[in-house]
PDB file of N, CA and C in Angstrom:
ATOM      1  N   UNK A   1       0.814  -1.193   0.000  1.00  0.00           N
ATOM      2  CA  UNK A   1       0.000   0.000   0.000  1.00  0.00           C
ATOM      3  C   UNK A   1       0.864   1.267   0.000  1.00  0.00           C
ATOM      4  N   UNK A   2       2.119   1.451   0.958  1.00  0.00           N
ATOM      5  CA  UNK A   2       2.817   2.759   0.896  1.00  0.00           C
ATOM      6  C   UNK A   2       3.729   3.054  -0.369  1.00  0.00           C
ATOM      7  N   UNK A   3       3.893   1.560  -0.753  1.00  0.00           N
ATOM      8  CA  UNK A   3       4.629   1.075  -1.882  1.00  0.00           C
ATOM      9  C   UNK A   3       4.461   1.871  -2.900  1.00  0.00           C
ATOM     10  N   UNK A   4       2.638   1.835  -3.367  1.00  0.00           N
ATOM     11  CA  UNK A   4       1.623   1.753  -4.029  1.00  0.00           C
ATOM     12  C   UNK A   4       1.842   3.528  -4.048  1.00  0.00           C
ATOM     13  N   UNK A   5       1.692   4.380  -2.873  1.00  0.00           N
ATOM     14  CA  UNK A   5       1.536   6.091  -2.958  1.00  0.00           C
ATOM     15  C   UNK A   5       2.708   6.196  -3.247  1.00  0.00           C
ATOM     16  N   UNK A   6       4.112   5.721  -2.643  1.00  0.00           N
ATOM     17  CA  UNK A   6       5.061   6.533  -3.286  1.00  0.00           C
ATOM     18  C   UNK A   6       5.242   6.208  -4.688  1.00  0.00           C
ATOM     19  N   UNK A   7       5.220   5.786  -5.454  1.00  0.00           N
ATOM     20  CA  UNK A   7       5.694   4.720  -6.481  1.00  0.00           C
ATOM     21  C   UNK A   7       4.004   6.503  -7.255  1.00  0.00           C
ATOM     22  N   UNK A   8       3.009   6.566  -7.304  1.00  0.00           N
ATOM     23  CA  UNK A   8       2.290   7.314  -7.222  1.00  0.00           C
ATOM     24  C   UNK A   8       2.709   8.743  -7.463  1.00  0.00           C
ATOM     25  N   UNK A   9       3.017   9.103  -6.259  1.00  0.00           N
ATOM     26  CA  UNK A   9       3.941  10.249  -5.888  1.00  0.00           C
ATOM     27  C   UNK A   9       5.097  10.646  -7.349  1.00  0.00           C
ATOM     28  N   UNK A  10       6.236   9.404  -6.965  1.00  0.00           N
ATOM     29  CA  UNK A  10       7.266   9.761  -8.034  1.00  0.00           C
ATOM     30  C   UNK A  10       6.721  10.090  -9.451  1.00  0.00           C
ATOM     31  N   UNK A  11       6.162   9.473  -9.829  1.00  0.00           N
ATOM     32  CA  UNK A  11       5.280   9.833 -10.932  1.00  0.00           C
ATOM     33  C   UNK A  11       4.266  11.108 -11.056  1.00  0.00           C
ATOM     34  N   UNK A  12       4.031  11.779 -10.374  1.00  0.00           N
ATOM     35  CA  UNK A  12       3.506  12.799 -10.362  1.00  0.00           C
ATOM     36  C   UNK A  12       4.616  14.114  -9.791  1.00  0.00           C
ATOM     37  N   UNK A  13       5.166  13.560  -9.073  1.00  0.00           N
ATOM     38  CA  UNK A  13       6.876  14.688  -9.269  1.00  0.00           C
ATOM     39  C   UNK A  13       7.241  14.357 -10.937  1.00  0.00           C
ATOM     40  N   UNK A  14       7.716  13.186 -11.323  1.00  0.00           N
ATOM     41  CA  UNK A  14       8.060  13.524 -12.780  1.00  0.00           C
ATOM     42  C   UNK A  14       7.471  14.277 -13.702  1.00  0.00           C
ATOM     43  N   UNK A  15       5.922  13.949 -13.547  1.00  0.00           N
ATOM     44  CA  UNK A  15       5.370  14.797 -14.684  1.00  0.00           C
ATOM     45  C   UNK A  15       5.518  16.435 -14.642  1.00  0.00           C
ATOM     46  N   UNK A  16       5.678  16.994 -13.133  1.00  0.00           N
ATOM     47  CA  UNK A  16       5.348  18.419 -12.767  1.00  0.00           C
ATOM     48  C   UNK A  16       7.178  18.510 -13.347  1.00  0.00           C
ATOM     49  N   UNK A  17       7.980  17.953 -13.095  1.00  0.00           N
ATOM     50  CA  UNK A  17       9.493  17.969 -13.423  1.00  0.00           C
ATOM     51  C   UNK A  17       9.388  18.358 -14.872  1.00  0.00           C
ATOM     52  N   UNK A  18       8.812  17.706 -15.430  1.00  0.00           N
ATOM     53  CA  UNK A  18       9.183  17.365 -17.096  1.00  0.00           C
ATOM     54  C   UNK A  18       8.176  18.790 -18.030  1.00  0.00           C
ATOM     55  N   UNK A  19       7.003  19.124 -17.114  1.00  0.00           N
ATOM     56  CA  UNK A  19       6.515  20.390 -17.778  1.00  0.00           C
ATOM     57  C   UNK A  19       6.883  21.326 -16.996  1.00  0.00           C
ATOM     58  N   UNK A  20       7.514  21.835 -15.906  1.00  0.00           N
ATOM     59  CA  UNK A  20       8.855  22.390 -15.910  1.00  0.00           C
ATOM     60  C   UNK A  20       9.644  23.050 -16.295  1.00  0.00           C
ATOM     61  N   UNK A  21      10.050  21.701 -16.711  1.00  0.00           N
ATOM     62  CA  UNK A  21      11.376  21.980 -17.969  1.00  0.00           C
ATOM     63  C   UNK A  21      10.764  22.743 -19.123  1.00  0.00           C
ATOM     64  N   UNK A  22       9.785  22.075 -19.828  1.00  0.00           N
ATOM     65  CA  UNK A  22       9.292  22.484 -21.075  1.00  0.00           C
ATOM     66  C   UNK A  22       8.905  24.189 -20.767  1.00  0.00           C
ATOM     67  N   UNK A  23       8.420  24.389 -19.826  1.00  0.00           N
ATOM     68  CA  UNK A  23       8.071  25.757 -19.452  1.00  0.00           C
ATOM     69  C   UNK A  23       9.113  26.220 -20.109  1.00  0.00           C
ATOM     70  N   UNK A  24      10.429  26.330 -19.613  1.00  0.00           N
ATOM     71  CA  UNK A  24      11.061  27.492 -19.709  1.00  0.00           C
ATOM     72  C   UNK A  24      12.226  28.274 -21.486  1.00  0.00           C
ATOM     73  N   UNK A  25      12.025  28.453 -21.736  1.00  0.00           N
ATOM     74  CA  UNK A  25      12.358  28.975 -22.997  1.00  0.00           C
ATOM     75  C   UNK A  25      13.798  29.538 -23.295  1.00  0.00           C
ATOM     76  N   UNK A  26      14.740  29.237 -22.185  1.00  0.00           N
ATOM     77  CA  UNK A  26      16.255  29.891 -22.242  1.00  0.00           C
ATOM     78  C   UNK A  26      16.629  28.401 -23.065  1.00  0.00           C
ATOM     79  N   UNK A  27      15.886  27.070 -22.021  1.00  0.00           N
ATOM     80  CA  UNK A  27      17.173  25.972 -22.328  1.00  0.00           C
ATOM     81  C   UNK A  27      16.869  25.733 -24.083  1.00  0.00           C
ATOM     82  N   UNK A  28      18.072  25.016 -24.638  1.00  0.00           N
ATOM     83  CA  UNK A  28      17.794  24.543 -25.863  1.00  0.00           C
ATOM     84  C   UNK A  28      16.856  23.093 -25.283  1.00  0.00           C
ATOM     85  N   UNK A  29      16.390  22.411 -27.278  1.00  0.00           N
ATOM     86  CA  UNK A  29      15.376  21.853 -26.976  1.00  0.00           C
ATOM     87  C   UNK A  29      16.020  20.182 -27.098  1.00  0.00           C
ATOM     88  N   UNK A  30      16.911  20.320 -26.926  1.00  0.00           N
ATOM     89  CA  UNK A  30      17.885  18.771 -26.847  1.00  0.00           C
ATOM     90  C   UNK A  30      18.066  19.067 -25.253  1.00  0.00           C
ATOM     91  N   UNK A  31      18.399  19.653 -24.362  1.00  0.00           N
ATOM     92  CA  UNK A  31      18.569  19.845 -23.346  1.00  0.00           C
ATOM     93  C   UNK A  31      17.523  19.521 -22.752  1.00  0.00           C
ATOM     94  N   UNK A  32      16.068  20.451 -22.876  1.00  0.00           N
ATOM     95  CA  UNK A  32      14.891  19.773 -22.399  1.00  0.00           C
ATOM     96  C   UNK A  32      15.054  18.443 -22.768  1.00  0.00           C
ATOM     97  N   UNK A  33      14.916  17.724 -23.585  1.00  0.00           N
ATOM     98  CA  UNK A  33      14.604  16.268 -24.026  1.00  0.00           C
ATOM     99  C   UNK A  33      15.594  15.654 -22.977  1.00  0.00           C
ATOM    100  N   UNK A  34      16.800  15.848 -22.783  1.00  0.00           N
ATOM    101  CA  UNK A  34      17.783  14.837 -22.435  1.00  0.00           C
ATOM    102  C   UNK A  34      17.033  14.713 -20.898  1.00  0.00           C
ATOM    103  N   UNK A  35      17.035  16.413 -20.416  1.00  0.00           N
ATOM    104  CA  UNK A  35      16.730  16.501 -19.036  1.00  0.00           C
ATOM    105  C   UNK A  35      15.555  15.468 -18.593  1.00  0.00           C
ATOM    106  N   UNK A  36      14.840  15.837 -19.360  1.00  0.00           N
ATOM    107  CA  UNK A  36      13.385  15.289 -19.056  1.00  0.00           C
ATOM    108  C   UNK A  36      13.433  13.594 -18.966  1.00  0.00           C
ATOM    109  N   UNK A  37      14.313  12.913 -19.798  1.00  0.00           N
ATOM    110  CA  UNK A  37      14.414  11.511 -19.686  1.00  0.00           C
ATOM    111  C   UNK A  37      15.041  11.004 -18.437  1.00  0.00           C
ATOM    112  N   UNK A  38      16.536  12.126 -17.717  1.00  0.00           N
ATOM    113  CA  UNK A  38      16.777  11.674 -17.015  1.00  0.00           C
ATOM    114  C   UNK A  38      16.016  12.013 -16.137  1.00  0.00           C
ATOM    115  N   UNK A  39      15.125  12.812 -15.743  1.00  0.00           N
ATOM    116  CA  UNK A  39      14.166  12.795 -14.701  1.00  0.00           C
ATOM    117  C   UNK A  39      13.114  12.188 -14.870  1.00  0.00           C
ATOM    118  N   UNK A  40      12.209  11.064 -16.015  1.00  0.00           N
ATOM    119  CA  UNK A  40      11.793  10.208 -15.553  1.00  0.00           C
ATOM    120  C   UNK A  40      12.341   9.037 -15.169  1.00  0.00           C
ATOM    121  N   UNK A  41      13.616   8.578 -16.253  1.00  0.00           N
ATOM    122  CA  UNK A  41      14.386   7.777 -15.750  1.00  0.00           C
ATOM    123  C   UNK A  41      14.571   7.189 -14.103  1.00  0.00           C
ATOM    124  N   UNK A  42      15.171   8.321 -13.499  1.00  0.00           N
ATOM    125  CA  UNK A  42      15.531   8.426 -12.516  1.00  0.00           C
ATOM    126  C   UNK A  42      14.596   8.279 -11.142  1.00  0.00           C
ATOM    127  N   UNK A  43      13.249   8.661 -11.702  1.00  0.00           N
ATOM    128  CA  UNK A  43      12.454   9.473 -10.834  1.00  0.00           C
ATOM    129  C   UNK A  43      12.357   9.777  -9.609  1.00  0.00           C
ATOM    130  N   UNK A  44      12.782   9.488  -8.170  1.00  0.00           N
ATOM    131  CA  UNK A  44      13.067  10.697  -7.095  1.00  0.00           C
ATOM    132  C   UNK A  44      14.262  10.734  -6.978  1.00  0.00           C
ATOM    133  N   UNK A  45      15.391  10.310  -7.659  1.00  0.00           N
ATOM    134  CA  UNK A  45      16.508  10.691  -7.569  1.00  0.00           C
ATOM    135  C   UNK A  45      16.907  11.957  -9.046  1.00  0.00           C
ATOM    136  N   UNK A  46      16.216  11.654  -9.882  1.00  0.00           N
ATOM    137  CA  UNK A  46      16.038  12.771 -11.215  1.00  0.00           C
ATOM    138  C   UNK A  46      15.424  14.021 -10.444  1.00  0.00           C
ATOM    139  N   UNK A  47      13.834  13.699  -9.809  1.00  0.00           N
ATOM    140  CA  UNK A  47      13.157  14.725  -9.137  1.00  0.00           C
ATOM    141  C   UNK A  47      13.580  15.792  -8.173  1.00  0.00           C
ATOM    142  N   UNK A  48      14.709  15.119  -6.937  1.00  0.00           N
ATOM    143  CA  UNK A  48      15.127  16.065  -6.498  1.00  0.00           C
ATOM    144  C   UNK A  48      16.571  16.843  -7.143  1.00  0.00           C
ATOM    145  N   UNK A  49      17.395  15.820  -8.068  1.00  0.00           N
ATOM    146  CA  UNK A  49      18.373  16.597  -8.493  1.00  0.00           C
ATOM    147  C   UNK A  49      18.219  17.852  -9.285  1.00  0.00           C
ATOM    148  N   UNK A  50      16.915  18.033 -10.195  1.00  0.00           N
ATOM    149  CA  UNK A  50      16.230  18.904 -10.611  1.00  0.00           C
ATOM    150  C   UNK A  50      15.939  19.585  -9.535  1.00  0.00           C
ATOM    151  N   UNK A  51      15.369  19.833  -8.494  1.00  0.00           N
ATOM    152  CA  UNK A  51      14.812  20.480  -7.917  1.00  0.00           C
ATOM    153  C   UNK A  51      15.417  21.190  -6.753  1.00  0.00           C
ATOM    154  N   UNK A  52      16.454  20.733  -6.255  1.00  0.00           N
ATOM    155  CA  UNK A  52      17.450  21.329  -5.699  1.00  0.00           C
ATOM    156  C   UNK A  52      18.693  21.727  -6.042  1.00  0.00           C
ATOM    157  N   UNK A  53      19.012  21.408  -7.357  1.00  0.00           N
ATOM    158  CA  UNK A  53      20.022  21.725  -8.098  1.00  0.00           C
ATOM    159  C   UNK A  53      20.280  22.657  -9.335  1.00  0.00           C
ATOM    160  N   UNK A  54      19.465  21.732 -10.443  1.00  0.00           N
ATOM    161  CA  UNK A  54      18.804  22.439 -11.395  1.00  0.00           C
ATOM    162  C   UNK A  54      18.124  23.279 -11.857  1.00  0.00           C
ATOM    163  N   UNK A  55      16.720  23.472 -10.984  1.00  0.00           N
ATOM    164  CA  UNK A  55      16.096  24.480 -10.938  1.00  0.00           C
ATOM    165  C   UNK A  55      16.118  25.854 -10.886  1.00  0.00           C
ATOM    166  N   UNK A  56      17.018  25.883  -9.977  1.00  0.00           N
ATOM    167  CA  UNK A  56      17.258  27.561  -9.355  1.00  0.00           C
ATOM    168  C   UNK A  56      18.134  28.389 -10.522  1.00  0.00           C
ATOM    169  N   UNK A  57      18.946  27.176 -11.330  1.00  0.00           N
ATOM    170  CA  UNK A  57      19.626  27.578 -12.258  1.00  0.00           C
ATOM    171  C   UNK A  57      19.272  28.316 -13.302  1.00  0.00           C
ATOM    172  N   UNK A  58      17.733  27.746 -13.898  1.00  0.00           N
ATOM    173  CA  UNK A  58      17.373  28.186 -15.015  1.00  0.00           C
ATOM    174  C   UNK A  58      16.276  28.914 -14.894  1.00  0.00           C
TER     175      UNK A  58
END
């Protein structure tokens, strides 16, 4: 069952991750793409590296 919400969760951090990315209009569009794979790839280890790392950047 907790399995079940986080597993949930990560997946709904990825998606908010991945339109995001697409939001923003500085990065090139190979950059979005790459980013975006490794943050589903990854997903809460993609999610927070984006989000505490990445983010603030762009």
């Amino acid at each position: 069952m907790i399995g079940t919400i986080v597993y949930v969760l990560g997946i709904v951090a990825a998606v908010w991750c991945v339109l995001d990315i697409f939001k923003h209009n500085k990065l090139e569009p190979l950059y979005k793409i790459l980013l975006s794979i490794a943050v589903v790839a990854f997903s809460w280890v993609g999610f927070l590296v984006y989000y505490f790392l990445i983010r603030n950047k762009i």
